[in-house]
Protein backbone atom coordinates (compact mmCIF):
# COMPACT_ATOMS: atom_id res chain seq x y z
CA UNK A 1 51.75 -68.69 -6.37
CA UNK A 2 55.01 -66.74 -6.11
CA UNK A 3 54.66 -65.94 -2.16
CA UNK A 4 56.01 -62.40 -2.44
CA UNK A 5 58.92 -63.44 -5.24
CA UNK A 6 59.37 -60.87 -7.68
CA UNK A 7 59.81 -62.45 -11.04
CA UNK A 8 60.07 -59.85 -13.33
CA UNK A 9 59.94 -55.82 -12.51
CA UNK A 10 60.76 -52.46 -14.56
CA UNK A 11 61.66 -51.03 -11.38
CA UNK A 12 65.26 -50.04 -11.18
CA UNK A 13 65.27 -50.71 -7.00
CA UNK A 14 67.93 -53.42 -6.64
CA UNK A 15 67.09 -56.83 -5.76
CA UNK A 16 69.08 -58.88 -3.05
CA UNK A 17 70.38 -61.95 -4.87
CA UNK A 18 70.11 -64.31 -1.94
CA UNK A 19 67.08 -63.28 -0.56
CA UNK A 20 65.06 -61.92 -3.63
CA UNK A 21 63.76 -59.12 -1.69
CA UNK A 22 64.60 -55.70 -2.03
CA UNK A 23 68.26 -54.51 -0.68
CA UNK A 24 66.51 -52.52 1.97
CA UNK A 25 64.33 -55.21 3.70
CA UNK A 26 67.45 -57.70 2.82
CA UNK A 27 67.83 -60.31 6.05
CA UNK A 28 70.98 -61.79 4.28
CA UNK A 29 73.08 -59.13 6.05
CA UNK A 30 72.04 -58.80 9.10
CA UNK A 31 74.51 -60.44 11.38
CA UNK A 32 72.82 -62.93 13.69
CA UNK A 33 72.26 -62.74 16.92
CA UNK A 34 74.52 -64.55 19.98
CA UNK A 35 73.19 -67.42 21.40
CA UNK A 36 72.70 -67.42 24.88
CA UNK A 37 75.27 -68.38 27.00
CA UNK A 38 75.99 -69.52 30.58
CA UNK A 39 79.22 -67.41 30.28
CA UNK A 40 81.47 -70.76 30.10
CA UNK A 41 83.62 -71.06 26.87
CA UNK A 42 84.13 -75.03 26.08
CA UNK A 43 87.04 -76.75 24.80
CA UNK A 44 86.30 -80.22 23.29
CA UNK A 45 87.70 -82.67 21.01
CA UNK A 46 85.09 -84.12 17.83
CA UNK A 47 85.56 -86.76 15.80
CA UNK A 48 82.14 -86.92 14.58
CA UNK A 49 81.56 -87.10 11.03
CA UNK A 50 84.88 -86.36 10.13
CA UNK A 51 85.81 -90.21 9.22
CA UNK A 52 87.87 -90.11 12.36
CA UNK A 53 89.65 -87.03 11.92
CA UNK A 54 89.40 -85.36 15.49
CA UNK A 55 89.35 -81.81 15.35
CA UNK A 56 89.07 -79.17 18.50
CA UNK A 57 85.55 -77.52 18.97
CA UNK A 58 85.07 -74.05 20.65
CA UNK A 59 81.98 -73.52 21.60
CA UNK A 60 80.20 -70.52 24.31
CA UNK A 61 82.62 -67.84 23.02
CA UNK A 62 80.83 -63.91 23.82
CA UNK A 63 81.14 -62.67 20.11
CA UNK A 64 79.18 -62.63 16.63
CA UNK A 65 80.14 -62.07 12.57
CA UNK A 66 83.40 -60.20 12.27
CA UNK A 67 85.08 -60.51 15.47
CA UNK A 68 84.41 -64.38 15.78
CA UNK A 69 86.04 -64.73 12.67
CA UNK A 70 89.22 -62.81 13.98
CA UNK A 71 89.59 -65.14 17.01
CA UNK A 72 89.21 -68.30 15.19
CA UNK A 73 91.95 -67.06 12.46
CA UNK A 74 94.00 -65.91 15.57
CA UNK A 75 93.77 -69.26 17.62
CA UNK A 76 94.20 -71.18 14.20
CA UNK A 77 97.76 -69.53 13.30
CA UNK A 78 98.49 -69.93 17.25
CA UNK A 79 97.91 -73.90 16.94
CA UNK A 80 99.26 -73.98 12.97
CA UNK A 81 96.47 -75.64 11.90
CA UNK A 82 94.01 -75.09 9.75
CA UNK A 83 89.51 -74.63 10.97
CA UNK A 84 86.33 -72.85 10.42
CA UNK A 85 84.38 -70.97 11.95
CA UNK A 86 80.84 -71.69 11.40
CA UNK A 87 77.08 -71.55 13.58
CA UNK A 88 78.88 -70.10 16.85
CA UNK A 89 81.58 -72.27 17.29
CA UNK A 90 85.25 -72.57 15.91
CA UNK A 91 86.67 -75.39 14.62
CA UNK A 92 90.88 -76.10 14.84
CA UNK A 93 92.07 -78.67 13.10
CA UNK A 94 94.14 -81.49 14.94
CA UNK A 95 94.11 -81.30 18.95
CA UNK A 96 95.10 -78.48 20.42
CA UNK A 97 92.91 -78.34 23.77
CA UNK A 98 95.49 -77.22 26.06
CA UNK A 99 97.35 -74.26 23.96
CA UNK A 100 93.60 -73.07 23.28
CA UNK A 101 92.72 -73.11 26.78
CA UNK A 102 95.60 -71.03 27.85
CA UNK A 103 95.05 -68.73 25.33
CA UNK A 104 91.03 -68.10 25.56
CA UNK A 105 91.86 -67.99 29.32
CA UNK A 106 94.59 -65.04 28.37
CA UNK A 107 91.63 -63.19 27.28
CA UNK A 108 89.56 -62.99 30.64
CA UNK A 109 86.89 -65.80 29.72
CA UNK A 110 85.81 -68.63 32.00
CA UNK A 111 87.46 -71.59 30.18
CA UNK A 112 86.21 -75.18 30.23
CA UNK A 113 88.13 -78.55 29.09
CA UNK A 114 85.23 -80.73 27.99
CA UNK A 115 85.67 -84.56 27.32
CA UNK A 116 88.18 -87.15 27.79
């Protein structure tokens, strides 16, 4: 009924509060893996689902968790704009495919301008 759920429990070993499991078998943690790559990093331009707000994608880029989320803050205050970064890829508000190119180019990765 409760597929492995703890409901209730005198035992003092503390629980994950994502995951409900206990804080050494947690998953939530665990930073996840990098997709595989052809080694490219891709510059685009998306409009999709953002009521026709384009924003600039970044997508291929060699890193996971922590230092993903130090480029895209970097490249964001380089372009003035506000982003994400979320699943793999960074998001920059506004178009800013060229400075971004130059930049991720600065840093010794094979850079791509994808789309019109």
């Amino acid at each position: 009924m409760n597929a492995g759920r703890r409901v209730y429990s005198t035992d003092p070993a503390p629980m994950c509060p994502r995951c409900r499991r206990l804080v050494t078998a947690c998953r939530c943690k665990q930073a996840p893996a990098a997709k595989p790559s052809d080694g490219v990093v891709r510059v685009a331009r998306s409009t999709k689902g953002r009521n026709g707000k384009g924003v600039t994608v970044i997508t291929g880029v060699p890193l996971t968790g922590a230092d993903l989320q130090a480029l895209g803050k970097r490249l964001k205050a380089l372009c003035g704009a506000g982003g994400t970064v979320k699943d793999g890829t960074i998001e920059v508000q506004g178009d800013h495919r060229d400075a971004l190119v130059e930049a991720l180019a600065k840093n010794g990765w094979t850079v791509k301008r994808v789309g019109g």
